[in-house]
Protein backbone atom coordinates (compact mmCIF):
# COMPACT_ATOMS: atom_id res chain seq x y z
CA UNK A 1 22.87 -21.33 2.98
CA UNK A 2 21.65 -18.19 4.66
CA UNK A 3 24.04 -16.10 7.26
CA UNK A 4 23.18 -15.21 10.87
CA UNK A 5 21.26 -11.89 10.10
CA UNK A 6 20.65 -12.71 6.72
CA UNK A 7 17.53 -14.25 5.47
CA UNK A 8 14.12 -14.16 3.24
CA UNK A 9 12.24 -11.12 2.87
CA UNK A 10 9.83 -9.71 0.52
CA UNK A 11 11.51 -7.20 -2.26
CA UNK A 12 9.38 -4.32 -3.22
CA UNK A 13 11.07 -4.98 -6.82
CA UNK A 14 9.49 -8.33 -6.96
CA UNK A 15 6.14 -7.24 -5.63
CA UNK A 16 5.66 -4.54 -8.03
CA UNK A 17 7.85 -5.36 -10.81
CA UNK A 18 6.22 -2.65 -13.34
CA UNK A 19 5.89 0.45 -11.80
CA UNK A 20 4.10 2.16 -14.96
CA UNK A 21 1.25 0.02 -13.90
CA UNK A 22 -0.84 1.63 -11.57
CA UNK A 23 -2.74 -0.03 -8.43
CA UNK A 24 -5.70 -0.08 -10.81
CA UNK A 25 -3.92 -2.08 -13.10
CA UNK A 26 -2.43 -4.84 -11.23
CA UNK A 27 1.05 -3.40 -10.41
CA UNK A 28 0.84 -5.47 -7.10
CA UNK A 29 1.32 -8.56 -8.22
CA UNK A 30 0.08 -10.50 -5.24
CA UNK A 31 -3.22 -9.11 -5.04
CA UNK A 32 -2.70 -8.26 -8.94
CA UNK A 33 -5.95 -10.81 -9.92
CA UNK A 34 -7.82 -10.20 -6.79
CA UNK A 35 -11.14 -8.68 -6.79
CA UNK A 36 -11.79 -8.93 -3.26
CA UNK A 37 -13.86 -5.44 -2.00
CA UNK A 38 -11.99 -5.20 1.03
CA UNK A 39 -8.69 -4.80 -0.74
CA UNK A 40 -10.36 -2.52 -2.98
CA UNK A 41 -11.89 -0.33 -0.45
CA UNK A 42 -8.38 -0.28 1.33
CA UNK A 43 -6.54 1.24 -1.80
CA UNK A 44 -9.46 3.79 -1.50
CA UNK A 45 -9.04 4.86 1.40
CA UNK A 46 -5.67 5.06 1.03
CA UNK A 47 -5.58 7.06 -2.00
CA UNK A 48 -8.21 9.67 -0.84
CA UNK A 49 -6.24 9.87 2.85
CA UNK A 50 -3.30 10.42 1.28
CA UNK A 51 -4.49 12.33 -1.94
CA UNK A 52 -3.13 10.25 -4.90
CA UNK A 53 -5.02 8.62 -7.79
CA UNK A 54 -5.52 4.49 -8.01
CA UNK A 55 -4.79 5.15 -11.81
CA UNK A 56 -1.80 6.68 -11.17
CA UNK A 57 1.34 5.11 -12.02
CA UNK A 58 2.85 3.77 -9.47
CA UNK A 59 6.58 5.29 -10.11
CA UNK A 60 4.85 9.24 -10.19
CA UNK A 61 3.41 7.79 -6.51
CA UNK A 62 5.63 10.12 -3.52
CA UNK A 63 8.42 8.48 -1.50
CA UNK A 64 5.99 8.58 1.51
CA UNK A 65 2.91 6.96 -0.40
CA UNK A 66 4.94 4.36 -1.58
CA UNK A 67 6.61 4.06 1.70
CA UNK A 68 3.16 3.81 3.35
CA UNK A 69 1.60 1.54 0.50
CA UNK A 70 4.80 -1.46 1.26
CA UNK A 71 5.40 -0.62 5.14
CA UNK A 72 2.19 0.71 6.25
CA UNK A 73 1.13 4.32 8.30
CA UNK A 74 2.88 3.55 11.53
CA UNK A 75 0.64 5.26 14.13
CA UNK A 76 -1.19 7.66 12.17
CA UNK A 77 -5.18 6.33 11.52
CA UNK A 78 -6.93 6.08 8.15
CA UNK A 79 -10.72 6.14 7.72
CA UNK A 80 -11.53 2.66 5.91
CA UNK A 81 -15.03 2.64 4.41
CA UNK A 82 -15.85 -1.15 4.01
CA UNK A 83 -18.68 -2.25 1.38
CA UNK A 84 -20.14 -5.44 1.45
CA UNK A 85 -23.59 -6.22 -0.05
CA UNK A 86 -25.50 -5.92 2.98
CA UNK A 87 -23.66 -3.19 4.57
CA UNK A 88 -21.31 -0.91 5.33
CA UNK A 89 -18.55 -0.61 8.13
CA UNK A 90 -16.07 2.10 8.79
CA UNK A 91 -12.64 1.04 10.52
CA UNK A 92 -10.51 4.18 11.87
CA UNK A 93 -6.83 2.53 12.59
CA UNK A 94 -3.23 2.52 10.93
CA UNK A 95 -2.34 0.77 7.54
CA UNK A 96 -0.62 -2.04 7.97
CA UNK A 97 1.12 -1.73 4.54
CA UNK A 98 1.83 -4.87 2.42
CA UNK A 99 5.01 -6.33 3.25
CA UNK A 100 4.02 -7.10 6.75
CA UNK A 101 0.44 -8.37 5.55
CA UNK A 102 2.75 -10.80 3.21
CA UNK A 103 4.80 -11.46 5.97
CA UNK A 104 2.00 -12.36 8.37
CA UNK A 105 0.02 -14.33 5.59
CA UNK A 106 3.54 -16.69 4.83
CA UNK A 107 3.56 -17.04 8.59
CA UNK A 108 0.22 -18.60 8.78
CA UNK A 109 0.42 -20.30 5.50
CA UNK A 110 -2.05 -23.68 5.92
CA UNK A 111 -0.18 -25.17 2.90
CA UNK A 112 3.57 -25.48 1.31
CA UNK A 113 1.83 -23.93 -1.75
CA UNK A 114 0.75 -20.94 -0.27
CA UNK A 115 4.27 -20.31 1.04
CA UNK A 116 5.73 -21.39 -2.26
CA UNK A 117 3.57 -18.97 -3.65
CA UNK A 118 4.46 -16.12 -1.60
CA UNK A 119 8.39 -17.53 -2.13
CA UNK A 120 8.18 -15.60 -5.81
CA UNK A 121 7.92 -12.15 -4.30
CA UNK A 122 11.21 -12.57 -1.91
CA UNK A 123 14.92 -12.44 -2.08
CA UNK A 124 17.43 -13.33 0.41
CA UNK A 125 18.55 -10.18 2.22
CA UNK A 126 18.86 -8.47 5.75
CA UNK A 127 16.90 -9.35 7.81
CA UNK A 128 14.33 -6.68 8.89
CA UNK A 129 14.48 -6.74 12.79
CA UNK A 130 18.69 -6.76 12.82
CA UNK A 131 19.17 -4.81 9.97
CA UNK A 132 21.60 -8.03 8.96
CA UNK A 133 23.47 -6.98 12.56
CA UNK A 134 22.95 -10.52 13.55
CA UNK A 135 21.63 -9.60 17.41
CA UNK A 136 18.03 -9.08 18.27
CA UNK A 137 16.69 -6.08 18.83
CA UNK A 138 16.93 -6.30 22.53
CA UNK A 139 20.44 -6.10 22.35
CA UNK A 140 20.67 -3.02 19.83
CA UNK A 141 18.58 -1.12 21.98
CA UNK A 142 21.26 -1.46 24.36
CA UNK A 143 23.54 1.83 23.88
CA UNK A 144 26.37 3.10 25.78
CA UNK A 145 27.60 6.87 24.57
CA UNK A 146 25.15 6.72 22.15
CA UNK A 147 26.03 3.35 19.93
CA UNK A 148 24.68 0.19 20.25
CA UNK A 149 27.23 -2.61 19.83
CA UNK A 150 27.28 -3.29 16.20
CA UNK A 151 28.12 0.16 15.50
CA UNK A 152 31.12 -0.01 17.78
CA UNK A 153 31.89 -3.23 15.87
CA UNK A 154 31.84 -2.05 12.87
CA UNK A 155 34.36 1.28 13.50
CA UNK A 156 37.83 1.50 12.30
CA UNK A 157 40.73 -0.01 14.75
CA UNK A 158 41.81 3.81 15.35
CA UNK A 159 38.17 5.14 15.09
CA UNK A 160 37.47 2.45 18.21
CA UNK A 161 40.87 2.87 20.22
CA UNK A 162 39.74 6.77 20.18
CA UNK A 163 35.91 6.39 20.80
CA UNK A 164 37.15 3.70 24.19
CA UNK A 165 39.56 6.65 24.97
CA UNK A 166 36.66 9.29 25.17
CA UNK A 167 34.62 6.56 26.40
CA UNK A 168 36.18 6.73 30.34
CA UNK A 169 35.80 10.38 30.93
CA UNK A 170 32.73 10.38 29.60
CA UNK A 171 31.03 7.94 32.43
CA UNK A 172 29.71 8.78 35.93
CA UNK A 173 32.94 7.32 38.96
CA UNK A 174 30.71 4.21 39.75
CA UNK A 175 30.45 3.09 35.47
CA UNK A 176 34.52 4.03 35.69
CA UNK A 177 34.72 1.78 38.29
CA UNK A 178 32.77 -0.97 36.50
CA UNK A 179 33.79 -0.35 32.99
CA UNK A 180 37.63 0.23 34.05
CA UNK A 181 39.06 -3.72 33.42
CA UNK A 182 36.82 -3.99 30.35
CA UNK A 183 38.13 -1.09 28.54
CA UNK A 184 41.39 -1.47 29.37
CA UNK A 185 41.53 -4.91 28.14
CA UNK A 186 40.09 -3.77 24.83
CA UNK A 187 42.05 -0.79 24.30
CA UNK A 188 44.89 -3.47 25.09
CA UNK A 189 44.15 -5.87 22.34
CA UNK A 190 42.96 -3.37 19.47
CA UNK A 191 46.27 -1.01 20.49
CA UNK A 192 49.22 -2.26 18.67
């Protein structure tokens, strides 16, 4: 049974279990047998963006590479050079990275065996959008001095009796005058 904030995700362990292998050797297991172009022109790219070798193994591979490779680029754009028999395309945009092209492809799994498939590559862990803080990410953008409500949570008895101390003179008279009863009644219960 999985917790609030817990749940399935993919484990870069379990995705590349071998990490002598190198890209050019199947260390990515799911695509490991695959000899589709466009995944092969994307580890191209890749490797000649980010100056690396597909025959390298993938444990010499940088923290960043690596990083990029399982979560993807963020904002910054790779070239992608796209061969197909007939043609050629080029595609200028970020790297998704393969955990969250896993992620979407168990999400639209047609079949129970695709998703069982995908099943072998994941562990049961924190979830990715709480960080296992069991709120959404609404709510933990939410900060007040600088800490969201989960970090507050998670403080000492002391550590939060002081940081609800410094909390009142820090605030402008009108969030004293709303914040007053609910700090007090905190400070009351966690006091002893």
């Amino acid at each position: 049974m999985q917790r609030i904030g817990q749940g399935d995700v993919f484990s870069t362990a379990l995705i590349v279990p071998d990490t002598s292998l190198s890209i050019a050797q199947g260390a990515i297991l799911p695509w490991a047998n695959n000899d589709s172009s466009f995944i092969k022109d994307t580890f191209n790219a890749l490797a000649q963006h980010y100056n690396f070798s597909l025959d390298d193994p993938i444990k010499n591979l940088s923290d960043k590479v690596k990083n990029v490779l399982f979560y993807g680029s963020g904002d910054e754009e790779i070239k992608f050079t796209y061969n197909s028999e007939a043609k050629s395309k080029v595609v200028i945009q970020p790297f998704g990275g393969i955990i969250p092209s896993l992620e979407e492809k168990y999400c639209q799994a047609a079949t129970q065996w695709i998703k069982d498939e995908l099943l072998r590559y994941q562990v049961e862990g924190d979830c990715r959008a709480c960080g296992g803080d069991r709120l959404t990410q609404e709510s933990l953008c939410v900060k007040i001095a600088n800490l969201n409500i989960s970090e507050v949570a998670k403080m000492r008895v002391s550590e939060a009796y002081d940081w609800f101390t410094n909390l009142e003179h820090s605030l402008t008279e009108t969030h004293k005058i709303i914040a007053k009863l609910v700090i007090k009644e905190i400070k009351d219960r966690i006091s002893f």
